[in-house]
PDB file of N, CA and C in Angstrom:
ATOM      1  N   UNK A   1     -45.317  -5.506  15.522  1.00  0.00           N
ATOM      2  CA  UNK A   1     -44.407  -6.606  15.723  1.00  0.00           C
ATOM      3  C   UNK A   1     -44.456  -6.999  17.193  1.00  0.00           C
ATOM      4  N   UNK A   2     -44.431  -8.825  17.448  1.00  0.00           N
ATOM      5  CA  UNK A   2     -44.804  -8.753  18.905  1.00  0.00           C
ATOM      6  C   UNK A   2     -43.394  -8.939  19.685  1.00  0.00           C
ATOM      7  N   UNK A   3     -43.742  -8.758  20.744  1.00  0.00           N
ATOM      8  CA  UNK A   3     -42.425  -8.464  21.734  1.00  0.00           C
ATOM      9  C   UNK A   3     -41.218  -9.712  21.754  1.00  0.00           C
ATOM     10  N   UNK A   4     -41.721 -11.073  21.241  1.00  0.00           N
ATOM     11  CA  UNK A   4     -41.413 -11.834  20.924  1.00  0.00           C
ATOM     12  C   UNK A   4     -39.828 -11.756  19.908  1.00  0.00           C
ATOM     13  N   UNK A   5     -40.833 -11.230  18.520  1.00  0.00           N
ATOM     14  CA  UNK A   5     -39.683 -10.887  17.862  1.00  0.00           C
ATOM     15  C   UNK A   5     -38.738  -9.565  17.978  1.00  0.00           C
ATOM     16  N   UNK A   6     -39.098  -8.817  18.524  1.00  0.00           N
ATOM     17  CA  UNK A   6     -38.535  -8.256  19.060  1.00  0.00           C
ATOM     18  C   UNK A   6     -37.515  -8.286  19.736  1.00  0.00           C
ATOM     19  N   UNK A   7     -37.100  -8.879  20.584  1.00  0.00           N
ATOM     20  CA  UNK A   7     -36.236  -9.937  21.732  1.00  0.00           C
ATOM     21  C   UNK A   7     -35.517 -10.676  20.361  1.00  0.00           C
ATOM     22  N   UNK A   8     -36.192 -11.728  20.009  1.00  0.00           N
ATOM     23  CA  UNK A   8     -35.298 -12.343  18.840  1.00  0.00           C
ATOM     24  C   UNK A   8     -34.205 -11.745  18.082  1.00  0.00           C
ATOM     25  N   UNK A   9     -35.016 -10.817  17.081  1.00  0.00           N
ATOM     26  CA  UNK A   9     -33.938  -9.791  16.846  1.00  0.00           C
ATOM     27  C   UNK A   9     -33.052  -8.982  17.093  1.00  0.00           C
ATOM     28  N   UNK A  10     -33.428  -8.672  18.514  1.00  0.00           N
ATOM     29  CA  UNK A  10     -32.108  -7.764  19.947  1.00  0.00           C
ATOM     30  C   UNK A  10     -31.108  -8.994  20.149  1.00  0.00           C
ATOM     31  N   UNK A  11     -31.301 -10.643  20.180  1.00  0.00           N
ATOM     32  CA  UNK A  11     -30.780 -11.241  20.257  1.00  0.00           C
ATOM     33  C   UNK A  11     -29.648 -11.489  19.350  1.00  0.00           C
ATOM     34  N   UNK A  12     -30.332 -11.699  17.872  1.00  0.00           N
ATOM     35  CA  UNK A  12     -29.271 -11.918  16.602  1.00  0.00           C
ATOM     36  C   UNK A  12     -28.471 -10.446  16.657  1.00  0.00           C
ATOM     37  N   UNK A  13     -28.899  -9.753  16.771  1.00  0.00           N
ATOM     38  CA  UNK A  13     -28.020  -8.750  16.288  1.00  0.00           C
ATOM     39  C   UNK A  13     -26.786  -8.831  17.672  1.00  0.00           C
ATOM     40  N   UNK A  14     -27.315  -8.646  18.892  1.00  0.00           N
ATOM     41  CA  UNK A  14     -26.069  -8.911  19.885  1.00  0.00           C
ATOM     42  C   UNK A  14     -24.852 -10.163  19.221  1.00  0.00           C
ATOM     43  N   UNK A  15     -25.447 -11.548  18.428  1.00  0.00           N
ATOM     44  CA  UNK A  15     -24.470 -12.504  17.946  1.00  0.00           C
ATOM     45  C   UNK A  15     -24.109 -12.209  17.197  1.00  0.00           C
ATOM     46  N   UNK A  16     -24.485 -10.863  16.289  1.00  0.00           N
ATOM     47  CA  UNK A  16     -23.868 -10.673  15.197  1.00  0.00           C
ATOM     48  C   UNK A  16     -22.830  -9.610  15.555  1.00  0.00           C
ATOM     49  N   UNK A  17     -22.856  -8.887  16.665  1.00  0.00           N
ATOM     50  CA  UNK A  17     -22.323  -8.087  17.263  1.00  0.00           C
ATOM     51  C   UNK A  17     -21.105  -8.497  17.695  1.00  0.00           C
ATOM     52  N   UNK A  18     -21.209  -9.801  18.900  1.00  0.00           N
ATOM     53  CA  UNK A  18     -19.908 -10.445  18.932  1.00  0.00           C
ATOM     54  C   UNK A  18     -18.963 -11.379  17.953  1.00  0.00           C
ATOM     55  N   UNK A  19     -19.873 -11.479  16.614  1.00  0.00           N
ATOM     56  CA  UNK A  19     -18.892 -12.364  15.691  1.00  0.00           C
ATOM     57  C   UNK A  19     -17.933 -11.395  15.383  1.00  0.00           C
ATOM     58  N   UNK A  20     -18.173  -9.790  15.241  1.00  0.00           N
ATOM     59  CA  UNK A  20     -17.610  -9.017  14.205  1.00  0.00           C
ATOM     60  C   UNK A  20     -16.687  -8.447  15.523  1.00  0.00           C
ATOM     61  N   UNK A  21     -17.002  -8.715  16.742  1.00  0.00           N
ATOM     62  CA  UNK A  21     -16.014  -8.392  17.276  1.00  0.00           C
ATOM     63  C   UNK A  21     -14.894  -9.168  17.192  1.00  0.00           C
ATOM     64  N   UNK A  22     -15.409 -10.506  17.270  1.00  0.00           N
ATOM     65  CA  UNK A  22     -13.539 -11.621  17.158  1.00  0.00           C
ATOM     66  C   UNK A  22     -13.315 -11.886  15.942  1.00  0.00           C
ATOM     67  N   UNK A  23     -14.415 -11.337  14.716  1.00  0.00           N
ATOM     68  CA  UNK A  23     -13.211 -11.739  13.094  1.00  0.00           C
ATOM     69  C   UNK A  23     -13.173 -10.512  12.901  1.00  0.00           C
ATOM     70  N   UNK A  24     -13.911  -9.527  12.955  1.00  0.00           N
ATOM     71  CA  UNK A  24     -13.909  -7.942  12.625  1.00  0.00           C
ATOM     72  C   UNK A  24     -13.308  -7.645  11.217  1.00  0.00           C
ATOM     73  N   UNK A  25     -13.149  -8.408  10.630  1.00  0.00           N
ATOM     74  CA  UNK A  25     -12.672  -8.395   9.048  1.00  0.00           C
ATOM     75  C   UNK A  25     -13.587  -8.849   8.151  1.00  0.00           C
ATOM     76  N   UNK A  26     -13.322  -8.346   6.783  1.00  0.00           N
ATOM     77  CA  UNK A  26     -14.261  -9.026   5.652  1.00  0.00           C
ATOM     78  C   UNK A  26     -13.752 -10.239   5.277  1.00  0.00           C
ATOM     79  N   UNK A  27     -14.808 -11.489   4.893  1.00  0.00           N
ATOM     80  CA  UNK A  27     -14.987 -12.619   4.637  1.00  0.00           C
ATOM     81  C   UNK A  27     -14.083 -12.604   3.208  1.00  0.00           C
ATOM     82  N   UNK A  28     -13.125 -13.654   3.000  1.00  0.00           N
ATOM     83  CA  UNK A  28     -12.546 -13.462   1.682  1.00  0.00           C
ATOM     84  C   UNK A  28     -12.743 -14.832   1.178  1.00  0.00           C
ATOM     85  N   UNK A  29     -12.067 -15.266   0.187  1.00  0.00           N
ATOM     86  CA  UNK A  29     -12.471 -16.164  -0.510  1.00  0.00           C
ATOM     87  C   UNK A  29     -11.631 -17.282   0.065  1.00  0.00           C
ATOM     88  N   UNK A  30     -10.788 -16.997   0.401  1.00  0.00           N
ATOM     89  CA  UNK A  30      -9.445 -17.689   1.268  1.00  0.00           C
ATOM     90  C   UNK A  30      -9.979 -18.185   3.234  1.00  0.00           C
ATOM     91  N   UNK A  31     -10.807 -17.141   3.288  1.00  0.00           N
ATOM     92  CA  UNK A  31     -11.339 -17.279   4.401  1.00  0.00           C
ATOM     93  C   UNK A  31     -12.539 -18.189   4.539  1.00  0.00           C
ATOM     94  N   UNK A  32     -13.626 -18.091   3.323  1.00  0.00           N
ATOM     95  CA  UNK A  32     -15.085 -18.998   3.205  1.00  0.00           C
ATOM     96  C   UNK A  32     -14.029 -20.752   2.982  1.00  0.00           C
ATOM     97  N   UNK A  33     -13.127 -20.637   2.134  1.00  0.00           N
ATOM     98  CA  UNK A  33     -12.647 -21.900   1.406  1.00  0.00           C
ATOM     99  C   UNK A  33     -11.949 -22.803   2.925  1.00  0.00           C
ATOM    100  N   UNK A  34     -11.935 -22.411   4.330  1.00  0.00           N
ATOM    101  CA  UNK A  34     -11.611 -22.967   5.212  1.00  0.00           C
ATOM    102  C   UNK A  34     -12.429 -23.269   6.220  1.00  0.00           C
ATOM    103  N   UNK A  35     -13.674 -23.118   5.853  1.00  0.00           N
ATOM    104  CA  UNK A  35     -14.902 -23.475   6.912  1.00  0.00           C
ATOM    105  C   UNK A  35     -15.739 -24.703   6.361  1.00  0.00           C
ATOM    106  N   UNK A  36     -16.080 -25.567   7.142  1.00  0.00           N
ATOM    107  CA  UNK A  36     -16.043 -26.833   7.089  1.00  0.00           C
ATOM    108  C   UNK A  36     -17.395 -26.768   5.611  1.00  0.00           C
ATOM    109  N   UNK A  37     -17.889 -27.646   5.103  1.00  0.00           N
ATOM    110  CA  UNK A  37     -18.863 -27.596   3.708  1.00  0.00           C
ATOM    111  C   UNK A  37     -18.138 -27.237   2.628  1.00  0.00           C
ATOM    112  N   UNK A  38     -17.295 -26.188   2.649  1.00  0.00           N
ATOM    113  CA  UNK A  38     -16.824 -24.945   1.504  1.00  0.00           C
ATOM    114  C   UNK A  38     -15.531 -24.720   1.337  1.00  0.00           C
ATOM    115  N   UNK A  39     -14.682 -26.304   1.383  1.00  0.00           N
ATOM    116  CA  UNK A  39     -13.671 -26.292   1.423  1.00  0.00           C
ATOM    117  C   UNK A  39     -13.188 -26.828  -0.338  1.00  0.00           C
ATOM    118  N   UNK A  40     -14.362 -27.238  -1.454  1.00  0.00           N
ATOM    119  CA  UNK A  40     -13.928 -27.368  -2.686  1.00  0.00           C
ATOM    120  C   UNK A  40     -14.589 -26.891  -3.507  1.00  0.00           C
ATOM    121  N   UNK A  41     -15.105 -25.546  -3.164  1.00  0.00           N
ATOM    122  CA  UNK A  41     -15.597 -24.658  -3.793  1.00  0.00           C
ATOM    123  C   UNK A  41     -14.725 -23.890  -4.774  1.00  0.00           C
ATOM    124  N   UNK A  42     -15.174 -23.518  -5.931  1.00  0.00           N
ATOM    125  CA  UNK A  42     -14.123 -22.919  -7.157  1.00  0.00           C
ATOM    126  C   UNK A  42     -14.077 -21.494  -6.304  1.00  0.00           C
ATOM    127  N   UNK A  43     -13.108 -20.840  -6.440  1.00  0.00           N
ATOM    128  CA  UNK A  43     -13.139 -19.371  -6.373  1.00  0.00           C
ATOM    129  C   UNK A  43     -14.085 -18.674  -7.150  1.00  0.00           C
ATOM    130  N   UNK A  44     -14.800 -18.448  -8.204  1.00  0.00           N
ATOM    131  CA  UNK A  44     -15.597 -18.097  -8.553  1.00  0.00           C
ATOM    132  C   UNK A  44     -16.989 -18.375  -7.521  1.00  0.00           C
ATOM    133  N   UNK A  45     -17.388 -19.241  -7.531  1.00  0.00           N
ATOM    134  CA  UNK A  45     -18.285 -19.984  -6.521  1.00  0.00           C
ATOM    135  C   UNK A  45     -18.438 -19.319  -4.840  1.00  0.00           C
ATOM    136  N   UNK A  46     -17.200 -19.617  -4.405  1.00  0.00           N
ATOM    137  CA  UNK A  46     -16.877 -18.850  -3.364  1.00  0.00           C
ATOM    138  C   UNK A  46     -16.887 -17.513  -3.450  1.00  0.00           C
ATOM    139  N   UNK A  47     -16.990 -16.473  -4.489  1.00  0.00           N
ATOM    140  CA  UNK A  47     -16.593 -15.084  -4.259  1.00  0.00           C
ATOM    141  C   UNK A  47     -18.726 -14.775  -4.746  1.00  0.00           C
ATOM    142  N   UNK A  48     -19.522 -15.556  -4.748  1.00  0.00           N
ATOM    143  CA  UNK A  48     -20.859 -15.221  -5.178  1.00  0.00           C
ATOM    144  C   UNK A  48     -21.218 -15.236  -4.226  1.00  0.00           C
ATOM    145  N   UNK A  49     -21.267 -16.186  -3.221  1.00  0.00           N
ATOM    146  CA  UNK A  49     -21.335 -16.428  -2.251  1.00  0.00           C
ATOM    147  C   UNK A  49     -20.803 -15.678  -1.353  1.00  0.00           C
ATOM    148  N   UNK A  50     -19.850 -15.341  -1.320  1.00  0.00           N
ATOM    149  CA  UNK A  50     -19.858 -13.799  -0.062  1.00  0.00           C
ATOM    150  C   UNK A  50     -20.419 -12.395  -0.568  1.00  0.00           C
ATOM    151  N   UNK A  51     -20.607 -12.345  -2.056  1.00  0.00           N
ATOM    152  CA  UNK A  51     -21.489 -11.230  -2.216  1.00  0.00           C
ATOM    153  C   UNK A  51     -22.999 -11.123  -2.300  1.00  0.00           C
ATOM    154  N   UNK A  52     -23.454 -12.336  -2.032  1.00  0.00           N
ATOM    155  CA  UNK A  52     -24.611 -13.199  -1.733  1.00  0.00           C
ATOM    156  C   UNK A  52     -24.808 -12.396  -0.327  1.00  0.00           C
ATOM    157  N   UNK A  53     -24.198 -13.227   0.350  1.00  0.00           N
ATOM    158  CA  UNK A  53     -24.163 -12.924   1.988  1.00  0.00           C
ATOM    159  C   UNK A  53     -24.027 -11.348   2.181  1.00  0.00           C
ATOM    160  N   UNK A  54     -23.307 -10.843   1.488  1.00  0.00           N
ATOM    161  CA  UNK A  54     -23.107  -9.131   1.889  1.00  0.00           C
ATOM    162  C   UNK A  54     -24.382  -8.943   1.874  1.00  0.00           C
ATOM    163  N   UNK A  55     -25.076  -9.184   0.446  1.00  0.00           N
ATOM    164  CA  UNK A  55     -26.417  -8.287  -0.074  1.00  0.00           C
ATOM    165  C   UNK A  55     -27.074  -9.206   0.953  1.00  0.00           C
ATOM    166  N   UNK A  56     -27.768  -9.810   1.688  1.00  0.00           N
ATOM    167  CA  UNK A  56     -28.275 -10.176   2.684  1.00  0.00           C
ATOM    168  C   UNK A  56     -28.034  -9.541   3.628  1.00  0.00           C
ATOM    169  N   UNK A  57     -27.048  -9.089   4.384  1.00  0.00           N
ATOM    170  CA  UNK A  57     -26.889  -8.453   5.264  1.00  0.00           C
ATOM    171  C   UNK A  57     -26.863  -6.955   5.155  1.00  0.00           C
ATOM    172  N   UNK A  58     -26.761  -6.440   3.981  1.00  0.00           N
ATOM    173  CA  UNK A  58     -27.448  -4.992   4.338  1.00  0.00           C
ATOM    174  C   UNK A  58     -29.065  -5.124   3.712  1.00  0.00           C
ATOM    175  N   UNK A  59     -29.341  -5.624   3.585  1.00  0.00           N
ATOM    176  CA  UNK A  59     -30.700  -5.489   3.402  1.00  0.00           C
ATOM    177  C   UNK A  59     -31.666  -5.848   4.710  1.00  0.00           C
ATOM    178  N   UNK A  60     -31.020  -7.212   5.953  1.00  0.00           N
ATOM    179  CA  UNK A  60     -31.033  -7.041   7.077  1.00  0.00           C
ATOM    180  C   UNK A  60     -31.017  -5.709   7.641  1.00  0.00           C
ATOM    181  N   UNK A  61     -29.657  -5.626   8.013  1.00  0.00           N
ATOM    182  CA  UNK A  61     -29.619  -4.301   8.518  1.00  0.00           C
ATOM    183  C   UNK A  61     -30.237  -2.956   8.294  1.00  0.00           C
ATOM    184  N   UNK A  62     -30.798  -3.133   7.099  1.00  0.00           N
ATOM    185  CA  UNK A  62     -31.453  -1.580   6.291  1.00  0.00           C
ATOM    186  C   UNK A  62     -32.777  -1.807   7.013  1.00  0.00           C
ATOM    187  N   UNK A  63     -33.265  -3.244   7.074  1.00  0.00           N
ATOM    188  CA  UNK A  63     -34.539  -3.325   7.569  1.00  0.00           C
ATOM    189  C   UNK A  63     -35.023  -3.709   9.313  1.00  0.00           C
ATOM    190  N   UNK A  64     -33.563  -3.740   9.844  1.00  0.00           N
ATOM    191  CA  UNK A  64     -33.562  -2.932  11.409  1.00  0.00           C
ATOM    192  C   UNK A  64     -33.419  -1.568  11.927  1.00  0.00           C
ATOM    193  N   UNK A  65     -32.693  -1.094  10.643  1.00  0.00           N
ATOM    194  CA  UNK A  65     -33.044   0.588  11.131  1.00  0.00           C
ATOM    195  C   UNK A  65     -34.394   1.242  10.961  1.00  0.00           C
ATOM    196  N   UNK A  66     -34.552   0.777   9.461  1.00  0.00           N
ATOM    197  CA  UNK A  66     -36.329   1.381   9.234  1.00  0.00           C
ATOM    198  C   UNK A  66     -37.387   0.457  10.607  1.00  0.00           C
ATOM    199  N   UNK A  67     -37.464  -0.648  10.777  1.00  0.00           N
ATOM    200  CA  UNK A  67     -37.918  -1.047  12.088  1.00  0.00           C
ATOM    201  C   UNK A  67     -37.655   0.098  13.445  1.00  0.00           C
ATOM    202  N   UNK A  68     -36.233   0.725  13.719  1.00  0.00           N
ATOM    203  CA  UNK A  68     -35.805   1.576  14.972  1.00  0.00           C
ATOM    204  C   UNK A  68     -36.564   2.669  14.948  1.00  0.00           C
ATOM    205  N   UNK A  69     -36.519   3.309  13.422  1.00  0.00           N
ATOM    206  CA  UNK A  69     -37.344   4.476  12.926  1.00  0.00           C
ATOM    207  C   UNK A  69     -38.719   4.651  13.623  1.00  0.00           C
ATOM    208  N   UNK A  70     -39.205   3.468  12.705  1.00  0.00           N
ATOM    209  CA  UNK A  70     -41.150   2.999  12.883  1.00  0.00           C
ATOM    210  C   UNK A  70     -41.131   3.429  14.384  1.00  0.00           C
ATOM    211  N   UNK A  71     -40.408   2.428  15.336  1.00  0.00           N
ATOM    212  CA  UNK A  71     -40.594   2.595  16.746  1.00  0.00           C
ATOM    213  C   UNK A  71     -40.338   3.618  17.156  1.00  0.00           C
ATOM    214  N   UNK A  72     -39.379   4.607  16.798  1.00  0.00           N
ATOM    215  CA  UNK A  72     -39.235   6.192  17.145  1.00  0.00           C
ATOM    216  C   UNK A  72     -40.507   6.864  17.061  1.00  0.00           C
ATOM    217  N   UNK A  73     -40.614   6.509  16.119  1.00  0.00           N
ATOM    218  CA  UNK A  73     -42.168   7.506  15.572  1.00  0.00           C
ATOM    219  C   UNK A  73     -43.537   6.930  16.122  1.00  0.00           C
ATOM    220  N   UNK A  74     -43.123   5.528  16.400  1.00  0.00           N
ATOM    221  CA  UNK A  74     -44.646   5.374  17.628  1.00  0.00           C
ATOM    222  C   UNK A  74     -44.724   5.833  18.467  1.00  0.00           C
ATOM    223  N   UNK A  75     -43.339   5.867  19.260  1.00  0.00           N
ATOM    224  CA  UNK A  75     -43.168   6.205  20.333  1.00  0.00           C
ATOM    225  C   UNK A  75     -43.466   7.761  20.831  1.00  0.00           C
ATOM    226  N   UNK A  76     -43.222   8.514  19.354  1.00  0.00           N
ATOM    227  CA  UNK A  76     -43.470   9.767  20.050  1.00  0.00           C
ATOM    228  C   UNK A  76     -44.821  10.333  19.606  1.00  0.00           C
ATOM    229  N   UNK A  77     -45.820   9.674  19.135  1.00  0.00           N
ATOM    230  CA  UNK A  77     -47.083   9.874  18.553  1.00  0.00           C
ATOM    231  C   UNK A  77     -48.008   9.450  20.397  1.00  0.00           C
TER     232      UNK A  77
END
């Protein structure tokens, strides 16, 4: 992976770092239904959609640790 993305990804994760510092709570259905697009969304609709987004984000995250790993293990080869 080039150093490029590398940086990129140190980047998103720092923004993802400070979102969860100022909402630091889970996304609810009450919460998606007040952000501008997703304001006449059914509750049903809205609640796929944040479990949408969950499963995106640990599958992100699952695939920055196995990335930290890889680099551990280059590093010490």
């Amino acid at each position: 992976m080039g150093n490029k993305t590398k940086a990129y990804i140190k980047s998103e994760v720092a923004k993802l770092k400070k979102l969860k510092a100022k909402y630091g709570s889970k996304m609810t259905v009450a919460k998606l239904k007040t952000k501008e697009g997703f304001e006449n969304l059914t509750d049903e609709v809205a609640q796929e959609i944040i479990e949408q987004l969950e499963e995106y984000a640990t599958i992100v995250l699952k695939q920055l640790s196995r990335l930290k790993i890889l680099k551990t293990i280059d590093d010490d080869e």
